[in-house]
N, C-alpha and C. Protein backbone atom coordinates (compact mmCIF):
# COMPACT_ATOMS: atom_id res chain seq x y z
N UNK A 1 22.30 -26.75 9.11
CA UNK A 1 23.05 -27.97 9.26
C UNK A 1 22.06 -29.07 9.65
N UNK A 2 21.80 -30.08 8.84
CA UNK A 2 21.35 -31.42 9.09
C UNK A 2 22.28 -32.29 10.04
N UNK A 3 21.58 -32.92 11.31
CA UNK A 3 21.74 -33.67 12.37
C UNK A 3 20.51 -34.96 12.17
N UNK A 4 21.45 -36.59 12.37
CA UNK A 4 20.83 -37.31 12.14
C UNK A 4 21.84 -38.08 13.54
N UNK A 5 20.19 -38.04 14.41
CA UNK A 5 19.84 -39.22 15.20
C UNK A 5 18.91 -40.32 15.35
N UNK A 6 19.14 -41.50 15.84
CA UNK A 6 18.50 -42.73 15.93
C UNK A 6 17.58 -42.75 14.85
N UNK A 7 17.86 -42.46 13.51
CA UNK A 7 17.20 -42.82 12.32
C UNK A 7 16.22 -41.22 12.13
N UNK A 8 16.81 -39.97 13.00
CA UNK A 8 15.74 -39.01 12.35
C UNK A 8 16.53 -37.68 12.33
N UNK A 9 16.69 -37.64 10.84
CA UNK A 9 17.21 -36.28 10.63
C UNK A 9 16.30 -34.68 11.14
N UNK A 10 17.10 -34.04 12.07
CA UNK A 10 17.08 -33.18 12.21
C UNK A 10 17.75 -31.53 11.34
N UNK A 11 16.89 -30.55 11.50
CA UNK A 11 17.93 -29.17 11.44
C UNK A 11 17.74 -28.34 12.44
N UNK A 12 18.80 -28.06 12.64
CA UNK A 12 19.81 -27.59 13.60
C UNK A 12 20.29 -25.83 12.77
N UNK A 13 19.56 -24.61 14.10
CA UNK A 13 19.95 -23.66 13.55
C UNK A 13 21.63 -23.11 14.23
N UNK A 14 22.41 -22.64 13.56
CA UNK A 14 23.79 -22.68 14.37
C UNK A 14 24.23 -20.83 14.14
N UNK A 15 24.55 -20.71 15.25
CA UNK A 15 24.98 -19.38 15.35
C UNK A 15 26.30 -19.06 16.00
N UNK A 16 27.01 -17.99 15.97
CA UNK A 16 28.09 -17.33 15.90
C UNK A 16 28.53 -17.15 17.54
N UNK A 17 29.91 -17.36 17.88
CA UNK A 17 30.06 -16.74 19.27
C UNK A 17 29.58 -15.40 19.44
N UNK A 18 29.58 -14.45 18.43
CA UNK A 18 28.76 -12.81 18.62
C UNK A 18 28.06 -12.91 19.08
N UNK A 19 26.83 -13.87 17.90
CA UNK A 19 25.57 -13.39 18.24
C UNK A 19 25.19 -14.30 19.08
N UNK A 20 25.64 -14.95 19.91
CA UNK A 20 25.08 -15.41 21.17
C UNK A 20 25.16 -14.43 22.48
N UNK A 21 26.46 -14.24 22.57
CA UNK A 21 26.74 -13.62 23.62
C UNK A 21 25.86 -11.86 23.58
N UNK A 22 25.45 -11.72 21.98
CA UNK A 22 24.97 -10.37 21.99
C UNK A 22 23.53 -10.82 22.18
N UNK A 23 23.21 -12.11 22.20
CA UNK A 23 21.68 -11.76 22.47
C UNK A 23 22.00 -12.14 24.40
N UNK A 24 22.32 -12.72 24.66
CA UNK A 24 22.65 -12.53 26.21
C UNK A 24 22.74 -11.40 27.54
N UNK A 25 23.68 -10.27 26.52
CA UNK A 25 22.95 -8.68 26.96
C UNK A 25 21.60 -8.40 26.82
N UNK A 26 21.25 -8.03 28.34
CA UNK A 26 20.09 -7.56 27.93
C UNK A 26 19.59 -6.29 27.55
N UNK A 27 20.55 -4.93 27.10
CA UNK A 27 20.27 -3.94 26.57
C UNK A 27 21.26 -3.49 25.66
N UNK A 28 20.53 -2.90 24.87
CA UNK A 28 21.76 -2.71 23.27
C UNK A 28 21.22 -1.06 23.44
N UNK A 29 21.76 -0.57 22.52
CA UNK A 29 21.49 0.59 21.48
C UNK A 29 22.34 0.64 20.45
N UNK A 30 21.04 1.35 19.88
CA UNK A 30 21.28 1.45 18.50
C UNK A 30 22.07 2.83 18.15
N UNK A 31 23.16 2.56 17.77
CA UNK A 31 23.88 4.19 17.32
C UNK A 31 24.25 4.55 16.03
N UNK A 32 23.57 5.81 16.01
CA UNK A 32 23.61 5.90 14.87
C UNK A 32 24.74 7.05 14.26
N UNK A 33 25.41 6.86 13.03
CA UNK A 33 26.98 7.43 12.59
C UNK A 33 26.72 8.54 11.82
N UNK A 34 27.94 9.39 11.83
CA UNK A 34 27.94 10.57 10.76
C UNK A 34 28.56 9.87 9.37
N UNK A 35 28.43 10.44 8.67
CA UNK A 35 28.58 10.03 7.19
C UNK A 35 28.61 11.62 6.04
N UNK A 36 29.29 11.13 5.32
CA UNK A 36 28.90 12.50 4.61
C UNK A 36 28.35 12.03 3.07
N UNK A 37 27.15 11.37 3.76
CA UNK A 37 25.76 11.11 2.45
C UNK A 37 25.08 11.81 2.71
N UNK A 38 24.34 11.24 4.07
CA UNK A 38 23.08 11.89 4.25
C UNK A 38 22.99 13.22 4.68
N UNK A 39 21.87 14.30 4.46
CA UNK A 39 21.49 15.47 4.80
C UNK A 39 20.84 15.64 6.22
N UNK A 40 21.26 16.18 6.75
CA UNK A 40 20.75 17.00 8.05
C UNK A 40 19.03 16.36 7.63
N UNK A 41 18.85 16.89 6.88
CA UNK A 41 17.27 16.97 6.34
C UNK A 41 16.48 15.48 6.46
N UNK A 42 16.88 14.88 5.75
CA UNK A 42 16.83 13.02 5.71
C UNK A 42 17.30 12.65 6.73
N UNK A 43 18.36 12.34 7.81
CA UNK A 43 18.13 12.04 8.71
C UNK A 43 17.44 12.47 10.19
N UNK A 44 16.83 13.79 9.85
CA UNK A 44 15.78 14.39 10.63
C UNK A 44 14.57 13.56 10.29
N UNK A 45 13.97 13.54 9.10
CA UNK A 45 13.34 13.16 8.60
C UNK A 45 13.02 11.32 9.04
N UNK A 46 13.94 10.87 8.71
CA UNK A 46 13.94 9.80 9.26
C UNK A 46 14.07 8.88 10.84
N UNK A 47 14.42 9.67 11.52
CA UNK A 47 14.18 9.76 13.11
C UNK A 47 12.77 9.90 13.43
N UNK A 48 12.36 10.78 12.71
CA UNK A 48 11.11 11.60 13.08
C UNK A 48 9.95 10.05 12.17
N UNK A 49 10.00 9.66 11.36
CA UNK A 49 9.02 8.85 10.79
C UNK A 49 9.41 7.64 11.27
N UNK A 50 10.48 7.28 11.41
CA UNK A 50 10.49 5.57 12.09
C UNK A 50 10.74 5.78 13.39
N UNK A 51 11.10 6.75 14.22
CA UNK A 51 11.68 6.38 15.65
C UNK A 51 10.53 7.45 16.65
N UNK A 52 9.41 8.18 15.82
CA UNK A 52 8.49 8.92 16.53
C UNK A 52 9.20 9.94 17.60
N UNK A 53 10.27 10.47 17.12
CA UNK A 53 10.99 11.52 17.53
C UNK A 53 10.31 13.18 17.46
N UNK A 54 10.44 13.96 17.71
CA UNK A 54 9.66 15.39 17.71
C UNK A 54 10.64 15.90 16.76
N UNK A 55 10.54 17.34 15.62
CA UNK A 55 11.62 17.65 14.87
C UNK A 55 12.80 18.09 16.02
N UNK A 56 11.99 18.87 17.39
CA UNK A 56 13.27 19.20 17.83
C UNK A 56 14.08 18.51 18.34
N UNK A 57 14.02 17.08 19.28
CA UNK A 57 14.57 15.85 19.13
C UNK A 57 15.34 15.49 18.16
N UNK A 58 15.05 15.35 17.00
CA UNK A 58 15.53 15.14 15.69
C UNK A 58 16.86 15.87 15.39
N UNK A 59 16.48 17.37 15.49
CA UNK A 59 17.11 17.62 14.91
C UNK A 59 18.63 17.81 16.31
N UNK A 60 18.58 17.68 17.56
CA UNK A 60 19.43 17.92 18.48
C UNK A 60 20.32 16.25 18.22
N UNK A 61 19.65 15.44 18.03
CA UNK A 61 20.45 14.19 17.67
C UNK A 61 21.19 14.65 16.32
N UNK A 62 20.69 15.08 15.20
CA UNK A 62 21.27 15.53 14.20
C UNK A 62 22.86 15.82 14.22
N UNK A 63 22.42 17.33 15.27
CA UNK A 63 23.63 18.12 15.34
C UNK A 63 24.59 16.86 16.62
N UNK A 64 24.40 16.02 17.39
CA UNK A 64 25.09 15.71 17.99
C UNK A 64 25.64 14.57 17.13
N UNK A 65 25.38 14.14 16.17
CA UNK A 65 26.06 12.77 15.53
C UNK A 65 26.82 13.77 14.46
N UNK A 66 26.44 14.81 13.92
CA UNK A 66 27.29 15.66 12.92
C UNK A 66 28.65 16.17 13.89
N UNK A 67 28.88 16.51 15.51
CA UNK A 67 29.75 17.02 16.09
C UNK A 67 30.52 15.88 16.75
N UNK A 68 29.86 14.73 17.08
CA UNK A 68 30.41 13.85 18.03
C UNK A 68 30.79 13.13 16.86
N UNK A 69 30.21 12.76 15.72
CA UNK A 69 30.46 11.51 14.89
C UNK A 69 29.42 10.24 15.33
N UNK A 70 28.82 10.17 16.15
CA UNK A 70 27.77 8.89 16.65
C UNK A 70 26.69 9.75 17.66
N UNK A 71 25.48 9.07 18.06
CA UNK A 71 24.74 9.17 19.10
C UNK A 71 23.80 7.64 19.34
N UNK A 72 23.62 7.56 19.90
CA UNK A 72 22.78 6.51 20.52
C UNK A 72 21.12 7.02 20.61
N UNK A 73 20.69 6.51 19.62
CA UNK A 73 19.07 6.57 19.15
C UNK A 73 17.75 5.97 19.78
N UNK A 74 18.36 4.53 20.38
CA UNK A 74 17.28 4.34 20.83
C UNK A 74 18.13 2.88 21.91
N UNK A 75 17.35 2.59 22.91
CA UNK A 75 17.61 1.81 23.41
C UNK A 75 16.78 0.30 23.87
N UNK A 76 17.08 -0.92 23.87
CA UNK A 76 16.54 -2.11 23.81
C UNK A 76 17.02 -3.40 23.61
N UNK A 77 16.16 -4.60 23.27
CA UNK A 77 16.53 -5.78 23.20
C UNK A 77 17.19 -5.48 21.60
N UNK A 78 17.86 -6.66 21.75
CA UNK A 78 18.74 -7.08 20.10
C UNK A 78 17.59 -6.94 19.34
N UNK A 79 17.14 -7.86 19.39
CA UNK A 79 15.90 -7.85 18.61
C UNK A 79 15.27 -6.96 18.08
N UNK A 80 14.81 -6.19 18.96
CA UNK A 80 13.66 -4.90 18.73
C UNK A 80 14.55 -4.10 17.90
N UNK A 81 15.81 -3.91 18.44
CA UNK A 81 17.03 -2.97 17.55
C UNK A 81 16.94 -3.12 16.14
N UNK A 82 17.09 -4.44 15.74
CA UNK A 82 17.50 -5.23 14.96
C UNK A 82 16.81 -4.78 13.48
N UNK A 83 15.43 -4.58 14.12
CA UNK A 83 14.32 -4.38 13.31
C UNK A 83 14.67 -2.56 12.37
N UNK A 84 14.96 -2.16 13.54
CA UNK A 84 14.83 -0.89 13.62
C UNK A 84 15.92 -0.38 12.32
N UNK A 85 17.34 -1.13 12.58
CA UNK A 85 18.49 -0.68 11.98
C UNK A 85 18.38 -0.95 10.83
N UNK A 86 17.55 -2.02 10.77
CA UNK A 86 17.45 -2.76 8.95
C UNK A 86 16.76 -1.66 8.26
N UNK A 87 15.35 -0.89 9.02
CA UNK A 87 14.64 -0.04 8.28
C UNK A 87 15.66 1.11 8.02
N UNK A 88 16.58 1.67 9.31
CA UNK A 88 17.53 2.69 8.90
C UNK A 88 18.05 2.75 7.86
N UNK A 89 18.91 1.61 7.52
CA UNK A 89 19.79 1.35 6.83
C UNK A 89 19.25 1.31 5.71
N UNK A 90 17.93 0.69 5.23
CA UNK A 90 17.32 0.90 3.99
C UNK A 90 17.30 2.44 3.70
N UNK A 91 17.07 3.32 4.71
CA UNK A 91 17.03 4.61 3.91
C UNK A 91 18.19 5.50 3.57
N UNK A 92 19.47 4.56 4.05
CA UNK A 92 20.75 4.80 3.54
C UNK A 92 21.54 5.24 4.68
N UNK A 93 20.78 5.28 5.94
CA UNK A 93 21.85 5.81 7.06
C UNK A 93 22.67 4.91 7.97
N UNK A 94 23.76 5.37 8.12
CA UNK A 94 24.73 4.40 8.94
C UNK A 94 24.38 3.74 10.49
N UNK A 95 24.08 2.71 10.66
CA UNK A 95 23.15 2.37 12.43
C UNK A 95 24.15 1.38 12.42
N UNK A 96 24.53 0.85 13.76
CA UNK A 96 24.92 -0.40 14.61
C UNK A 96 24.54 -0.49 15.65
N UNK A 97 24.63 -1.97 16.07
CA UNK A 97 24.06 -2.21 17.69
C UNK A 97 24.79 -2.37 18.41
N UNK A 98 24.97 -1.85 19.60
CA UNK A 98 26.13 -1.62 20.06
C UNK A 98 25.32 -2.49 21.98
């Protein structure tokens, strides 16, 4: 959005009641969902290469998002999350910041 004062246009970035108040918390996590795409295998896999998880780590989150339906992966600023979920999600797995 362009803002014009005393002869000088400005821009002006504008954001959402959400995402204000969500960058205001100062701790999120990221949780991540069951789905019936991905394999046990791939999302082991993928814990383990973006989140520097151990397989057995991996794979105990595995079985707890396959029994519970969610687990909470990692914890932090919006931001840092933010990063994280986009790479998830590129490899097809279900993440939100919660």
């Amino acid at each position: 959005m362009m803002i014009r004062f005393a002869g000088t246009e400005t821009e002006v970035e504008t954001f959402t009641l959400e995402e204000v108040l969500a960058g205001l918390k100062s701790s999120h996590k990221l949780i991540l969902w069951n789905d019936e795409v991905n394999t046990f295998d791939h999302v082991i896999h993928c814990l383990i290469k973006y989140l520097d998880y151990s397989e057995p780590q991996a794979e105990k989150i595995a079985w707890t998002v396959h029994n519970d339906g969610k687990c909470a992966i990692l914890e932090g600023s919006f931001t840092e999350l933010e990063v994280y979920r986009k790479i998830l999600q590129q490899e097809g797995l279900t993440v939100s910041i919660d």
